[in-house]
N, C-alpha and C. Protein backbone atom coordinates (compact mmCIF):
# COMPACT_ATOMS: atom_id res chain seq x y z
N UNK A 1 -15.32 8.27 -2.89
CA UNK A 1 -14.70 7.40 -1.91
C UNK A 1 -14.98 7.90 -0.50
N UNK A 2 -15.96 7.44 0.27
CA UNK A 2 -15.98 7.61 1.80
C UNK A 2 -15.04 7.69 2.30
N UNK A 3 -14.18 5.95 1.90
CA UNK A 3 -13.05 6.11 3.35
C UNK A 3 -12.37 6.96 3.19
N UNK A 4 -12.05 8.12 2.23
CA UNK A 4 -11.29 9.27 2.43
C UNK A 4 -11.57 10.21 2.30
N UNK A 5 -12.91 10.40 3.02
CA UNK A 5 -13.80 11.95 3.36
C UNK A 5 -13.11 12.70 4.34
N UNK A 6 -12.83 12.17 5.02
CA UNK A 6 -12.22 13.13 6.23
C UNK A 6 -10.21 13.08 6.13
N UNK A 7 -9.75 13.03 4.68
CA UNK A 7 -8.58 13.17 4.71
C UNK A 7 -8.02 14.08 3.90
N UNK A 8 -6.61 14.52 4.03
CA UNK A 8 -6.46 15.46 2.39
C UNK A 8 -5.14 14.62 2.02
N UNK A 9 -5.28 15.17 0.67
CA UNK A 9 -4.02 14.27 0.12
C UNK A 9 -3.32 15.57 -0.59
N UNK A 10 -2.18 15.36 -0.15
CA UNK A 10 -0.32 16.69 -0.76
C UNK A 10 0.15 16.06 -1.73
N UNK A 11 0.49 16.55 -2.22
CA UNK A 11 1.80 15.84 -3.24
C UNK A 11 2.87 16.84 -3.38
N UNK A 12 3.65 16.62 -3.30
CA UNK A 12 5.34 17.22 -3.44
C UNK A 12 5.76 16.29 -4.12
N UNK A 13 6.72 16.38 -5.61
CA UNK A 13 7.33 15.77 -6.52
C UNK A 13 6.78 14.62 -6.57
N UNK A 14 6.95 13.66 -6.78
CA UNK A 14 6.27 12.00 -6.99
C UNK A 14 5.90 11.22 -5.75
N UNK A 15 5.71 12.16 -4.79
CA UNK A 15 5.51 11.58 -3.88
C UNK A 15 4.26 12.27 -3.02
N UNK A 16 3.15 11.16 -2.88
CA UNK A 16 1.59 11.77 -1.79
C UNK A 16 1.69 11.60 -0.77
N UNK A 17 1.28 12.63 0.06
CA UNK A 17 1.13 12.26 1.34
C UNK A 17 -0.48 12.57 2.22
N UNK A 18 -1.01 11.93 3.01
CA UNK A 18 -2.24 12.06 3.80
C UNK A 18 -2.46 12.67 5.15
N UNK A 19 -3.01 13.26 5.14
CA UNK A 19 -3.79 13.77 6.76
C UNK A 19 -4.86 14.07 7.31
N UNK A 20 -5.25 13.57 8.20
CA UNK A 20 -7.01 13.89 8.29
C UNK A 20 -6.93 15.45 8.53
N UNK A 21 -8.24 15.49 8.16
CA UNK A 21 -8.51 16.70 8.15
C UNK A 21 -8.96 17.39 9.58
N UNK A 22 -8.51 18.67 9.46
CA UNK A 22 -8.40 19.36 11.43
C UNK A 22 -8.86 20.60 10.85
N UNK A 23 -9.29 21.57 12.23
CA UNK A 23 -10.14 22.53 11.47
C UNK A 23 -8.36 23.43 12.15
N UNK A 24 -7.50 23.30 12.13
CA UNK A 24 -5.90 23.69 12.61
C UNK A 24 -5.51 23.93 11.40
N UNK A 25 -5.90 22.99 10.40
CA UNK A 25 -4.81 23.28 9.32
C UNK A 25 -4.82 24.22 8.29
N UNK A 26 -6.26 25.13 8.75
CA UNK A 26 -5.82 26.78 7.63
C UNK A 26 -5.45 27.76 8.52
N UNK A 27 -5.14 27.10 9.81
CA UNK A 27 -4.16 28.59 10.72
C UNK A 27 -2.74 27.93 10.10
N UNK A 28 -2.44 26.91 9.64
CA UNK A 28 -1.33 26.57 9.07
C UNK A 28 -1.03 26.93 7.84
N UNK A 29 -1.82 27.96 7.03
CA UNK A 29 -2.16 27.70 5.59
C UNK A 29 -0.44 28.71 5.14
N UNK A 30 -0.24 29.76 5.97
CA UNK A 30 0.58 30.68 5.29
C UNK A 30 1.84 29.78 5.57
N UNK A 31 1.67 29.24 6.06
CA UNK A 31 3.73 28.58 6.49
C UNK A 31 4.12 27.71 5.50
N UNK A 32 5.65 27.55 4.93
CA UNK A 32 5.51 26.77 3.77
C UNK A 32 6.39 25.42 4.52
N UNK A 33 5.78 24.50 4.12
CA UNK A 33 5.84 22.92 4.55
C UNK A 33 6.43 22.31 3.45
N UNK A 34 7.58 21.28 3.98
CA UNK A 34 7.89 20.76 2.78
C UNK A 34 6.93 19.00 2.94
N UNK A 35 6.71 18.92 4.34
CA UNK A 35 6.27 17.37 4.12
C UNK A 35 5.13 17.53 5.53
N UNK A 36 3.80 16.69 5.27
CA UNK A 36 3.02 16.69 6.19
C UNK A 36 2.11 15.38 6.01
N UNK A 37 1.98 14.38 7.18
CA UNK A 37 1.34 13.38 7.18
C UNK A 37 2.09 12.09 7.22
N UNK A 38 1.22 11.33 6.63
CA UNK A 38 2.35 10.12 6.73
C UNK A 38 2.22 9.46 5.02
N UNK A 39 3.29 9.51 4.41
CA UNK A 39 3.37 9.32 3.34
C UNK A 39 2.48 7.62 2.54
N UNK A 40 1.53 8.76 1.10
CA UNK A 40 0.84 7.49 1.35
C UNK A 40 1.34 6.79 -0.33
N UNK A 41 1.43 7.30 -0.82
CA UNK A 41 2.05 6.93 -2.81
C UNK A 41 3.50 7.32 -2.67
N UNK A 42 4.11 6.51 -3.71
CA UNK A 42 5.36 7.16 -4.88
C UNK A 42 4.89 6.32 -6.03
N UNK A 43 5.31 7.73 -6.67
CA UNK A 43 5.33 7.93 -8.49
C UNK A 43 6.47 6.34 -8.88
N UNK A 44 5.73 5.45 -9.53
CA UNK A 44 6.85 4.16 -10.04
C UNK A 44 6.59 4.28 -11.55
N UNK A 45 7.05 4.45 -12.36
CA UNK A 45 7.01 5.07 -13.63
C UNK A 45 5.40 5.43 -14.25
N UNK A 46 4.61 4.74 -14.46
CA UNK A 46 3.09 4.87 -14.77
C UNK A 46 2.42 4.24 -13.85
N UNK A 47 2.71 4.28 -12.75
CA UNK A 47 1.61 3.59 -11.38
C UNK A 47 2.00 4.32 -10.35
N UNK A 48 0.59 4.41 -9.59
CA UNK A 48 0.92 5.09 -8.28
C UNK A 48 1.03 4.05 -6.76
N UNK A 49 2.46 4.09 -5.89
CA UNK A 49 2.52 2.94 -5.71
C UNK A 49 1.88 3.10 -4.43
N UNK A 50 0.93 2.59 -3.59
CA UNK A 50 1.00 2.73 -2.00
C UNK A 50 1.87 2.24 -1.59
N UNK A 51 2.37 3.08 -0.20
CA UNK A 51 3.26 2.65 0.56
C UNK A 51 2.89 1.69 1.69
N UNK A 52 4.03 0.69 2.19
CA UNK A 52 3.67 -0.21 3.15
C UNK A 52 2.14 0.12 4.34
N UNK A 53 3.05 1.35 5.08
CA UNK A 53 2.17 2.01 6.30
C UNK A 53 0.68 2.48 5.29
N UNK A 54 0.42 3.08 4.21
CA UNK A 54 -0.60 3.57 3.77
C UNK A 54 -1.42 1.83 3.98
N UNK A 55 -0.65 0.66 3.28
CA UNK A 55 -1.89 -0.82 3.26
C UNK A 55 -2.39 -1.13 4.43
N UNK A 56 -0.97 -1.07 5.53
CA UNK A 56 -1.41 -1.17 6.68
C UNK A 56 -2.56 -0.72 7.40
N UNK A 57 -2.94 0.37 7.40
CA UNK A 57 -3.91 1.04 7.61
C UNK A 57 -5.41 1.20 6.95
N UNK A 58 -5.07 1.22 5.78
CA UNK A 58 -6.22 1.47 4.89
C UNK A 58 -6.83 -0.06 3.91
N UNK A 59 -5.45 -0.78 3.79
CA UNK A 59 -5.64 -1.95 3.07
C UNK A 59 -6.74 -3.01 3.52
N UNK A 60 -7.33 -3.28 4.61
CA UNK A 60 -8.60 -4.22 5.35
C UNK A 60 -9.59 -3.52 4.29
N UNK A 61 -9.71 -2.39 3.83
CA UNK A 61 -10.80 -1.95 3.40
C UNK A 61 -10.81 -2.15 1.89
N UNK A 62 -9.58 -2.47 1.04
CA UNK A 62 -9.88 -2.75 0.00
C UNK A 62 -10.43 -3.77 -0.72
N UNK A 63 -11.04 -3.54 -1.60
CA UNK A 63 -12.34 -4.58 -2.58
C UNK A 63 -11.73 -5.37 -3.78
N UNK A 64 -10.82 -4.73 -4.43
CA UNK A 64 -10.25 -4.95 -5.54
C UNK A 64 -9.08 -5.47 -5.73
N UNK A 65 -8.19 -6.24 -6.31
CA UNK A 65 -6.87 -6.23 -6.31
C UNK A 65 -6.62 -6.57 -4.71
N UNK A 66 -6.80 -7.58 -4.42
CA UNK A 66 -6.67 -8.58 -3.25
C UNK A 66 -6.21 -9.58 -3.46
N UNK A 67 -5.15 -10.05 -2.84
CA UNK A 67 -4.66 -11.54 -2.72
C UNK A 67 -4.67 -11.69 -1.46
N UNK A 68 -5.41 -13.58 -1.31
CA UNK A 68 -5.23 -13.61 0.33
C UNK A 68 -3.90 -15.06 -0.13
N UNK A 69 -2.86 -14.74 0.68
CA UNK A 69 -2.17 -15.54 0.38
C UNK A 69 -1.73 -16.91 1.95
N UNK A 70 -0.91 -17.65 1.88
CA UNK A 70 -1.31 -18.71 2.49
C UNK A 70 0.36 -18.39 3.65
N UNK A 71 0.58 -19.04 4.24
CA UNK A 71 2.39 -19.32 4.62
C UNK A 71 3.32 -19.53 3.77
N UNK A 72 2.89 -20.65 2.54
CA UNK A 72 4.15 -21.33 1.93
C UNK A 72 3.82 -20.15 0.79
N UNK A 73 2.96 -19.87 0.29
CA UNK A 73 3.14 -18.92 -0.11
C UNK A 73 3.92 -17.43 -0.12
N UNK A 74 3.85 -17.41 1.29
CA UNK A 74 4.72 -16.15 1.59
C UNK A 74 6.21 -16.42 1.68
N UNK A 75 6.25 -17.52 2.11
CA UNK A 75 7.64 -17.62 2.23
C UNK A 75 8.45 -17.83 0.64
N UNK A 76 7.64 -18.28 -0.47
CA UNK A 76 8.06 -17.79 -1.70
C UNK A 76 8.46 -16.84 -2.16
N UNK A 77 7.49 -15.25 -2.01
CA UNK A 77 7.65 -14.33 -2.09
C UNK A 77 8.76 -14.18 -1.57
N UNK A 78 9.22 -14.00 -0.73
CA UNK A 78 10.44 -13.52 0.57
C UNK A 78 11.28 -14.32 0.05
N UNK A 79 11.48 -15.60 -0.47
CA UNK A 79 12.62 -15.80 -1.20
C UNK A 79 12.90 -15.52 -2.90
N UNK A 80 11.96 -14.76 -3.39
CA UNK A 80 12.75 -14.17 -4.68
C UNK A 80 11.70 -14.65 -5.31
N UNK A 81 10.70 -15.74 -5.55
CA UNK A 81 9.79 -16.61 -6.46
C UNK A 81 8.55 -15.55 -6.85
N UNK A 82 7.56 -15.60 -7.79
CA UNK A 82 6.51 -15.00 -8.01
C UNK A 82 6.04 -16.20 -7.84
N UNK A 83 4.34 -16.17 -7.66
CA UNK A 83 3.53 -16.80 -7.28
C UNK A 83 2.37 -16.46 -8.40
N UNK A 84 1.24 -17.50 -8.75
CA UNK A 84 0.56 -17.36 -9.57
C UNK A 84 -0.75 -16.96 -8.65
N UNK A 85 -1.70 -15.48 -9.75
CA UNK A 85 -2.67 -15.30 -9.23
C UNK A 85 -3.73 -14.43 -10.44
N UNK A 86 -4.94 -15.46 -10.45
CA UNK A 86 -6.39 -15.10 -11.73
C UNK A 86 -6.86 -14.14 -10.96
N UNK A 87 -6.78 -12.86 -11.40
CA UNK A 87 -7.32 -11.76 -11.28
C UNK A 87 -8.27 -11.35 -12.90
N UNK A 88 -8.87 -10.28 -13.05
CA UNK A 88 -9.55 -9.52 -13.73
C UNK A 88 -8.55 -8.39 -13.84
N UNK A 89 -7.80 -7.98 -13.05
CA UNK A 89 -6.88 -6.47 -12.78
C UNK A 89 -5.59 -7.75 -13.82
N UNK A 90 -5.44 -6.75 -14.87
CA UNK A 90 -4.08 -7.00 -15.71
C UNK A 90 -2.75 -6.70 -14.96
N UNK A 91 -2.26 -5.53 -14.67
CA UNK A 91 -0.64 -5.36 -14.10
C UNK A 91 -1.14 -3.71 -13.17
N UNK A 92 -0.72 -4.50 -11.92
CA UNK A 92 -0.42 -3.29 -10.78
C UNK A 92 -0.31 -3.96 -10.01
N UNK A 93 -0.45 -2.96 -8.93
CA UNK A 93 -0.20 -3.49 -7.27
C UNK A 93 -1.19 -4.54 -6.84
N UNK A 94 -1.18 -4.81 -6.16
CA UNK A 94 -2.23 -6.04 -5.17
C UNK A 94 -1.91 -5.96 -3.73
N UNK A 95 -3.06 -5.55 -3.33
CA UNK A 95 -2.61 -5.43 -1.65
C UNK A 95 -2.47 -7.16 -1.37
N UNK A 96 -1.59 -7.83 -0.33
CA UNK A 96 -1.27 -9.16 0.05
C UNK A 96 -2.01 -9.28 1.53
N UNK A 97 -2.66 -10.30 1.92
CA UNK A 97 -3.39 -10.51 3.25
C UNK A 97 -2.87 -12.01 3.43
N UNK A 98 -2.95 -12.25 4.81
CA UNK A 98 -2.42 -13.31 5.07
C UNK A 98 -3.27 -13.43 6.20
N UNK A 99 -3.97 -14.81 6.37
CA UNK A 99 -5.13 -15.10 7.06
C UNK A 99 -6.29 -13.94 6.87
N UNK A 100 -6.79 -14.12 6.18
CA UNK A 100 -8.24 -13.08 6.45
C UNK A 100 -7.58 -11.36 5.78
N UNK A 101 -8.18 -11.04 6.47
CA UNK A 101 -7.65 -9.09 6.85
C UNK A 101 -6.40 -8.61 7.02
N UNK A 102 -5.10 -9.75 6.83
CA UNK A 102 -4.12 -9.18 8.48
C UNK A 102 -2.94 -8.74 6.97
N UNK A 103 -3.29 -7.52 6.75
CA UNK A 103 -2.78 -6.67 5.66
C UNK A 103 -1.27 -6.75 5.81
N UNK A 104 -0.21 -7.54 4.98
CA UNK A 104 1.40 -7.73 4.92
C UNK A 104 1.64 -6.28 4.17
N UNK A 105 1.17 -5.75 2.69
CA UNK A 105 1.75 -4.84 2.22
C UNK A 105 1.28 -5.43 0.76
N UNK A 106 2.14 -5.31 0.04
CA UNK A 106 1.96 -5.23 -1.58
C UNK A 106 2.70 -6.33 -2.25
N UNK A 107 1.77 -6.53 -3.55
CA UNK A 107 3.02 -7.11 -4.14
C UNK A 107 2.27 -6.34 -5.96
N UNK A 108 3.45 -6.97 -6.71
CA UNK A 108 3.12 -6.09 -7.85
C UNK A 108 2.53 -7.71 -9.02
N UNK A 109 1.34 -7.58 -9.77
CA UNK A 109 1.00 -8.38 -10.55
C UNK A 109 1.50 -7.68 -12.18
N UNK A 110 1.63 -9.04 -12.81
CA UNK A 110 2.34 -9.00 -14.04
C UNK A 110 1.99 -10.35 -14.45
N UNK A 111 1.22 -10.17 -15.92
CA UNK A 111 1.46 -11.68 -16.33
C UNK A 111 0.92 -12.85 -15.62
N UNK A 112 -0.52 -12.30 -15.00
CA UNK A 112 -0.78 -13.26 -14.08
C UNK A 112 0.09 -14.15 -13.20
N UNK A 113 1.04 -13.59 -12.61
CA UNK A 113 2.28 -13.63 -11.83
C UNK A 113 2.07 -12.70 -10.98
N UNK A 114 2.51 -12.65 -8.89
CA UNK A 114 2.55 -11.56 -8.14
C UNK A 114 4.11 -11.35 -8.24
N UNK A 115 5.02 -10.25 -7.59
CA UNK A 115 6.07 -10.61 -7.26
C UNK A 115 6.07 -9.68 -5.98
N UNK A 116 6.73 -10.31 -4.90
CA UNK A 116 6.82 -9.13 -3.43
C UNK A 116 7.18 -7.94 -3.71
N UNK A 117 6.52 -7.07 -3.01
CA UNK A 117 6.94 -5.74 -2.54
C UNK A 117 7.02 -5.66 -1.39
N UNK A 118 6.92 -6.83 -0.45
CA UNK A 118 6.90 -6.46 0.97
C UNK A 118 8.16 -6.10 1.50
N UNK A 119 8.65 -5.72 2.72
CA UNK A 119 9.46 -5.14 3.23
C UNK A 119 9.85 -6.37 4.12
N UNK A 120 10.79 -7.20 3.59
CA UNK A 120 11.32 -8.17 4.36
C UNK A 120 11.43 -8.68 5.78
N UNK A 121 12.01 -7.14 6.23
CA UNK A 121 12.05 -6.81 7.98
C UNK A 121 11.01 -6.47 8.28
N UNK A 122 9.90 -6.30 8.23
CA UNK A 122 9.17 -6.15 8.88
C UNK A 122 7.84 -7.51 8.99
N UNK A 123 7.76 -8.27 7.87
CA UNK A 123 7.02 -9.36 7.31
C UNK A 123 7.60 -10.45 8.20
N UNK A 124 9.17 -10.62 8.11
CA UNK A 124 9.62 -11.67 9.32
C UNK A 124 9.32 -11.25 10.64
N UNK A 125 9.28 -10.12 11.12
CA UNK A 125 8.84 -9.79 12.28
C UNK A 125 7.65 -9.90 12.75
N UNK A 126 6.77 -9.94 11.75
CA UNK A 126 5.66 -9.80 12.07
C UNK A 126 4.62 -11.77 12.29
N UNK A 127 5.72 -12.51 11.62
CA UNK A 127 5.61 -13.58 11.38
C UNK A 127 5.91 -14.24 12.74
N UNK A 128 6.58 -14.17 13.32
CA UNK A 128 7.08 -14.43 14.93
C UNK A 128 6.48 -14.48 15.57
């Protein structure tokens, strides 16, 4: 994976976190850290989930497990509904795009069904 040549990835308990890489961080090596970066997974029973800020950022670049979804569409999601979507990918995450590239966050597929993972407050805000 290129796009994450120049990053490292931590994990502390079920949870990853990312940081690019600095030539700083083996004068940091002896100090003990409990958290560094900006958190990019949590452990959801057998899936690793990305977090909102990790799609935000990194999600334009994904190939796979894409939904571009529409308005009325979203506003389904955000009220409780799953939405139907023919993938090849059986059950996980799906990064959600709305117009083109413009990365909302996640939602989880099941059953050729999505259901939101987005973060409510921030999806209406961003909708404005």
């Amino acid at each position: 994976m290129t796009l994450f040549k120049d990053y490292l990835l931590f994990r502390r308990k079920d949870n990853w976190y990312i940081m690019r890489k600095s030539p700083q961080e083996m004068s940091a090596y002896h100090l003990k850290v409990s958290k560094v970066g900006l958190k990019a997974f949590n452990r959801i029973g057998d899936f690793l989930k990305p977090t909102t800020r990790m799609m935000q950022i990194f999600g334009p670049s994904a190939t796979r497990a894409r939904m571009e979804i529409d308005e009325g569409q979203l506003r389904s999601l955000l009220s409780g509904d799953d939405i139907p979507f023919e993938t090849d990918v059986e059950k996980g995450y799906v990064v959600l795009t709305l117009k083109g590239n413009r990365v909302l966050g996640l939602g989880f597929l099941i059953n050729g069904r999505v259901r939101s993972q987005l973060p409510r407050k921030e999806v209406r805000e961003a909708m404005v």
